[in-house]
Protein backbone atom coordinates (compact mmCIF):
# COMPACT_ATOMS: atom_id res chain seq x y z
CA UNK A 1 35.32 -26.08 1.94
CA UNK A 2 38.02 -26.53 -0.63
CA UNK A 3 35.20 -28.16 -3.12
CA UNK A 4 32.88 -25.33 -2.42
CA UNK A 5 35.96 -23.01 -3.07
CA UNK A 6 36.72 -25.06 -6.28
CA UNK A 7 33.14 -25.04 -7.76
CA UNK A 8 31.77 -21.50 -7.11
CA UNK A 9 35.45 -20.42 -8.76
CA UNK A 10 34.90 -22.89 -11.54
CA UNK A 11 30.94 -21.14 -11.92
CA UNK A 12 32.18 -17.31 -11.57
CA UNK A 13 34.74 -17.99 -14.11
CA UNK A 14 31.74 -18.95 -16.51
CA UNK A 15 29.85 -15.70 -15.35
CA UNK A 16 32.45 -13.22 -16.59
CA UNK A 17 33.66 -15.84 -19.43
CA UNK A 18 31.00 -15.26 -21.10
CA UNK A 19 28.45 -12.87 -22.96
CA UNK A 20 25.41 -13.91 -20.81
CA UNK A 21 26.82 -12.26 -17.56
CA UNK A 22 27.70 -9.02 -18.77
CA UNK A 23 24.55 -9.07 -20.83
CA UNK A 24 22.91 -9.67 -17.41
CA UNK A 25 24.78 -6.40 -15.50
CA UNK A 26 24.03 -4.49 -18.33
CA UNK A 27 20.26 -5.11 -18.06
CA UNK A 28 20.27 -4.84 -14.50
CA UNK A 29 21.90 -1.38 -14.26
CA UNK A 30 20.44 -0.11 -17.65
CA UNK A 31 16.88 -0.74 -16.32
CA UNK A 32 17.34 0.62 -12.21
CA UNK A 33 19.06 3.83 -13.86
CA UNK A 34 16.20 4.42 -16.14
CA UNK A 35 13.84 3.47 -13.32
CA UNK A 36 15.09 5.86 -10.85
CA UNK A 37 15.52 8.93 -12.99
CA UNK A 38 12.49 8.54 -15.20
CA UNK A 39 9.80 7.49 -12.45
CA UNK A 40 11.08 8.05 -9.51
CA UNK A 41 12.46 11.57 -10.33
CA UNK A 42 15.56 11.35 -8.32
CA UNK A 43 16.51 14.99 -8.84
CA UNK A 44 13.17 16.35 -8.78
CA UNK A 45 12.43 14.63 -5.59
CA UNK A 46 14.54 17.26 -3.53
CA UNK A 47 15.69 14.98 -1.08
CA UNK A 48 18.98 13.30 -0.97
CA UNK A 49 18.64 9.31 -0.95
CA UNK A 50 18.32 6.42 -3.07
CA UNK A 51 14.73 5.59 -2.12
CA UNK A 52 13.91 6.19 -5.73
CA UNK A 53 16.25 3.45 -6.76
CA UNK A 54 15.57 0.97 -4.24
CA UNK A 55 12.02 0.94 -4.36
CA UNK A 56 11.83 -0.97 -7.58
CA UNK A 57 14.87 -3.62 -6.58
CA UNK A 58 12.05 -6.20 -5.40
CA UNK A 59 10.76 -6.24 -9.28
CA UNK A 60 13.81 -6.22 -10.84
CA UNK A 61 15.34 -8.90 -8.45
CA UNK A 62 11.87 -10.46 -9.86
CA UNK A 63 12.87 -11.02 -13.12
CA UNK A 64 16.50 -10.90 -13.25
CA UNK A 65 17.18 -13.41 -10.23
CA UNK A 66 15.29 -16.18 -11.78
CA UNK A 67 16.99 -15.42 -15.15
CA UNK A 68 19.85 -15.94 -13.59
CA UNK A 69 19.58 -18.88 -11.45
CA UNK A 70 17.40 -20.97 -14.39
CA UNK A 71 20.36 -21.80 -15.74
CA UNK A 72 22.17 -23.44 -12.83
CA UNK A 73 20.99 -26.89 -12.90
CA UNK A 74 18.60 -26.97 -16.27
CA UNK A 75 22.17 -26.06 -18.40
CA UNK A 76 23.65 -29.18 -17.12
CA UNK A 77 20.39 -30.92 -17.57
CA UNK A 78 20.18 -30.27 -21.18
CA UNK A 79 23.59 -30.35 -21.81
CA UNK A 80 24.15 -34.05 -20.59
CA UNK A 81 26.97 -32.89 -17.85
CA UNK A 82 24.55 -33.62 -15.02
CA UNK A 83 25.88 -37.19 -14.54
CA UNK A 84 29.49 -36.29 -14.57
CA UNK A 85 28.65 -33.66 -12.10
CA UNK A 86 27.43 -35.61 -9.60
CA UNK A 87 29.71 -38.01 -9.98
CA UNK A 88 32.64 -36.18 -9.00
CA UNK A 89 34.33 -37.29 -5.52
CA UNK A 90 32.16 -34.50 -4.25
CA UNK A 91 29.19 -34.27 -1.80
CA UNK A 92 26.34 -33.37 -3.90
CA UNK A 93 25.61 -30.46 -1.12
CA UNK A 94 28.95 -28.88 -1.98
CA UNK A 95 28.18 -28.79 -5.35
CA UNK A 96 24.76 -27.06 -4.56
CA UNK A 97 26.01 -24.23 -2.54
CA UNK A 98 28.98 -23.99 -5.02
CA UNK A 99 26.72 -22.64 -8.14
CA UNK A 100 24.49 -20.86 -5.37
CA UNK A 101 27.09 -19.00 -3.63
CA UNK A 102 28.71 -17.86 -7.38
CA UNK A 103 25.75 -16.94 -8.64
CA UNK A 104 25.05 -14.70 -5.41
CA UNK A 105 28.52 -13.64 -5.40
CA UNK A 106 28.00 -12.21 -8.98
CA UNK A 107 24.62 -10.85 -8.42
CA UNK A 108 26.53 -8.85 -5.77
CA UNK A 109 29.04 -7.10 -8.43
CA UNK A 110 26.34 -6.14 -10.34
CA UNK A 111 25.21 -4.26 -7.23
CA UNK A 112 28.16 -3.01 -6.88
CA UNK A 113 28.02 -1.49 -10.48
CA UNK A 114 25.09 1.48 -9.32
CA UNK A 115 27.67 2.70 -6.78
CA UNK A 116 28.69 6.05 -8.54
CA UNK A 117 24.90 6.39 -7.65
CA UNK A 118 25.39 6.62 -4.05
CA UNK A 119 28.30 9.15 -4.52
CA UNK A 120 26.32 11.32 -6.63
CA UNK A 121 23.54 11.56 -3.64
CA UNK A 122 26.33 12.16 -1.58
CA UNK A 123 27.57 15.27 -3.83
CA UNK A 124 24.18 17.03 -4.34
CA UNK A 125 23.08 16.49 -0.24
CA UNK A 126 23.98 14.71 2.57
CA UNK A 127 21.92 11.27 2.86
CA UNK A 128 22.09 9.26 5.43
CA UNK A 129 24.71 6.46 4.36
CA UNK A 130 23.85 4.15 6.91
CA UNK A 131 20.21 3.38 6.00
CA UNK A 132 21.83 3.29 2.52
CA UNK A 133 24.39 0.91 2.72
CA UNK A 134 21.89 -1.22 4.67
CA UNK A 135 19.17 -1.04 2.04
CA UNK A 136 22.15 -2.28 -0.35
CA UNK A 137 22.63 -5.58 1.93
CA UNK A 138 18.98 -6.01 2.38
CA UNK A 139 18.66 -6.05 -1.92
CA UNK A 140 21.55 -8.61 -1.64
CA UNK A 141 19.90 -10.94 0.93
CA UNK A 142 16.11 -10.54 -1.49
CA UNK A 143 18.73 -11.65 -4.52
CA UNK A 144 20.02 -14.58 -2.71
CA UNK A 145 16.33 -15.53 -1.67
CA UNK A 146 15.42 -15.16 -4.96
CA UNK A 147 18.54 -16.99 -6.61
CA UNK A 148 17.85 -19.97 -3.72
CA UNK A 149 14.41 -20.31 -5.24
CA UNK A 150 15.35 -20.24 -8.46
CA UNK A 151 17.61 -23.11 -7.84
CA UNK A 152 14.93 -25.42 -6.43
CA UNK A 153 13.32 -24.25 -10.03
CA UNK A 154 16.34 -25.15 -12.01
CA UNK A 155 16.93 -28.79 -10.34
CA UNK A 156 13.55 -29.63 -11.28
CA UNK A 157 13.56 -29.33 -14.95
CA UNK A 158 15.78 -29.68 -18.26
CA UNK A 159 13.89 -27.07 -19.88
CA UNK A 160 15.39 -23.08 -18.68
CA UNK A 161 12.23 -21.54 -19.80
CA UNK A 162 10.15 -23.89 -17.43
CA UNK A 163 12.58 -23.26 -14.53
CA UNK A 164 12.24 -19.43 -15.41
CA UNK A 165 8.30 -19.47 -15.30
CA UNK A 166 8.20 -21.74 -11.97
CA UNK A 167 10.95 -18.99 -10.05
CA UNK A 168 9.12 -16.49 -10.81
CA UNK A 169 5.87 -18.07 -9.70
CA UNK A 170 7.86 -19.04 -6.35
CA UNK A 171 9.47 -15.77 -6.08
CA UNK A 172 6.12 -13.80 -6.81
CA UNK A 173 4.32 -15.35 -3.93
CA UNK A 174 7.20 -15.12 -1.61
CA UNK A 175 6.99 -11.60 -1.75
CA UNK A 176 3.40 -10.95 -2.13
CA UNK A 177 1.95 -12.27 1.56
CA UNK A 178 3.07 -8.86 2.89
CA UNK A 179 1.48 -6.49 0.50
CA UNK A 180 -1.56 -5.21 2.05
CA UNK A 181 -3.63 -5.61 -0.87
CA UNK A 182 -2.92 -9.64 0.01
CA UNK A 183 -3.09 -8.94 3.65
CA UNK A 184 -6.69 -7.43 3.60
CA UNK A 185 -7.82 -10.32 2.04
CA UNK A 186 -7.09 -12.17 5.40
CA UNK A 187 -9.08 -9.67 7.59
CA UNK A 188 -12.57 -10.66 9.13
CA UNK A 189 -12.01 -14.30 8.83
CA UNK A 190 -8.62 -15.77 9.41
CA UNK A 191 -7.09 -15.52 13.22
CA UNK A 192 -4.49 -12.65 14.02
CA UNK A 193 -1.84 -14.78 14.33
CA UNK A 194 -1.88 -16.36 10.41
CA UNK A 195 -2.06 -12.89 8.97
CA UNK A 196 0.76 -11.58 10.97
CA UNK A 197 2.61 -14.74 10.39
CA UNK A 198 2.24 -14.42 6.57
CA UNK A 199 3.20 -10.87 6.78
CA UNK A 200 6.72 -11.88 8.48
CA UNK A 201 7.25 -14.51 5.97
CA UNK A 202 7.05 -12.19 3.49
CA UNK A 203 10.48 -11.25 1.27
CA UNK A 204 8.94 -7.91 0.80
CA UNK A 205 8.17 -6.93 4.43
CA UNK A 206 11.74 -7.77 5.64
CA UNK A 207 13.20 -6.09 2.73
CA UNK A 208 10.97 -2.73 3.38
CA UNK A 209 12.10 -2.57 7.24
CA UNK A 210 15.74 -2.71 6.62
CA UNK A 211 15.69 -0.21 3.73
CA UNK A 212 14.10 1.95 6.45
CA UNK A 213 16.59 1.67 8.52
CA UNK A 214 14.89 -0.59 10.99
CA UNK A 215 17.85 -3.20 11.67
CA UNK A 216 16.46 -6.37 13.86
CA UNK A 217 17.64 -9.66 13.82
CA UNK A 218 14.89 -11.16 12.72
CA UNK A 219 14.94 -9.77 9.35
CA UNK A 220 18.08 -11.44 8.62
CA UNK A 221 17.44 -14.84 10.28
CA UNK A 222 14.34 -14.18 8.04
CA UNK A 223 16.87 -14.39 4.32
CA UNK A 224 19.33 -16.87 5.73
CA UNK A 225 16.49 -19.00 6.51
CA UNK A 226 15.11 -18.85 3.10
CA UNK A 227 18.37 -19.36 1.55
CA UNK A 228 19.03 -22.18 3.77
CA UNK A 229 15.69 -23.73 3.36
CA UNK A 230 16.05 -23.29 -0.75
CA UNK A 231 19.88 -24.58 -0.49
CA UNK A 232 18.14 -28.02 1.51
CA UNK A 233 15.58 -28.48 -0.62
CA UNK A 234 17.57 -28.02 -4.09
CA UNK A 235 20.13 -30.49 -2.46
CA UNK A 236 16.77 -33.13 -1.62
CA UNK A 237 15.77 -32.80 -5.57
CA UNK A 238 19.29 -33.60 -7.00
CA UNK A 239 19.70 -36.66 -4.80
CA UNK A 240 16.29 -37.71 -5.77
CA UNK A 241 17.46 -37.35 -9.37
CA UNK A 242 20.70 -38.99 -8.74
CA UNK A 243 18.85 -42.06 -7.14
């Protein structure tokens, strides 16, 4: 723990060190702010909730998740401090969940940043904050989905523009085996149970029943799995590469 502790300090750090990770926030709430009032009329809508500014987290999360996480293992790819890194007295799955959890950790405060948004709501009506503040975890679980993804991405190649193109890719389809659009593509000739099974595996379905307030389990078994299951396999590539 005290290596995990030491490396996702040592990554934060080089979040708010630098340029890029303001650069990032900025983006992030620049974008859902102009989202929410321009197209999804959060005023005009009459009704008091953020469902106007959650709706387009799964796209943003999209583009600004892999963006994010290309960096994580490319950078130290390109860079040349790859070798040193996992040559440290450390467990190479240490170091993995290290740069995963900072990265989700920061993606966090950047949530964190739209929350004079949720007073506002709260000053014009009276929204229910529960399905709120539960729509704000699920778009933290879709980021660290995304960001364990993007990971896999990163460890793969030297080259962040490569890693950026596959996380998207991998991010894209993880989310698109719920819409219905993909869904009725399945109908009249694959069994029940493969279409309903897609639809459950799908980052966008899970994401849509907790912003509704829907709370199961499942759903977040559902992320942690992903993240877990992205965490494994990023921790497979970077002992292949070490071999």
């Amino acid at each position: 723990m005290r290596n995990i502790f030491v490396i996702t300090s040592r990554e934060l750090f080089s979040y708010f060190g630098s340029s890029l990770g303001y650069i990032l926030a900025a983006i992030f709430v620049a974008i859902s702010m102009g989202l929410t009032f321009y197209f999804g009329h959060l005023f005009d809508r009459g009704v008091a909730d953020l469902k106007a500014f959650f709706q387009y987290h799964p796209w943003l999360h999209l583009l600004l998740m892999p963006a994010l996480g290309m960096r994580l293992w490319a950078e130290e790819i390109k860079l040349g401090t790859f070798e040193f890194l996992i040559c440290l007295p450390v467990k190479i799955v240490e170091v993995v969940v290290g740069k995963f959890l900072a990265a989700w950790i920061y993606s966090g405060a950047v949530l964190v940043l739209t929350f004079p948004l949720w007073v506002t709501v709260n000053l014009i009506g009276n929204p229910d904050n529960g399905v709120i503040f539960a729509t704000y975890g699920a778009s933290w679980l879709m980021a660290g989905g995304f960001l364990a993804l993007s990971a896999c991405a990163s460890s793969m190649t030297s080259n962040q523009a490569v890693a950026f193109v596959i996380a998207v890719t991998m991010c894209f389809l993880s989310m698109m085996t719920g819409v219905e659009l993909i869904q009725g593509s399945f109908h009249g000739w694959a069994p029940e149970w493969l279409t309903e099974t897609l639809s459950q595996l799908s980052m966008m379905s899970n994401f849509d029943e907790i912003s509704k307030g829907v709370i199961e389990f499942r759903n977040f078994l559902y992320f942690f799995s992903l993240i877990t299951l992205g965490l494994l396999i990023n921790s497979l590539i970077i002992e292949i590469k070490k071999a």
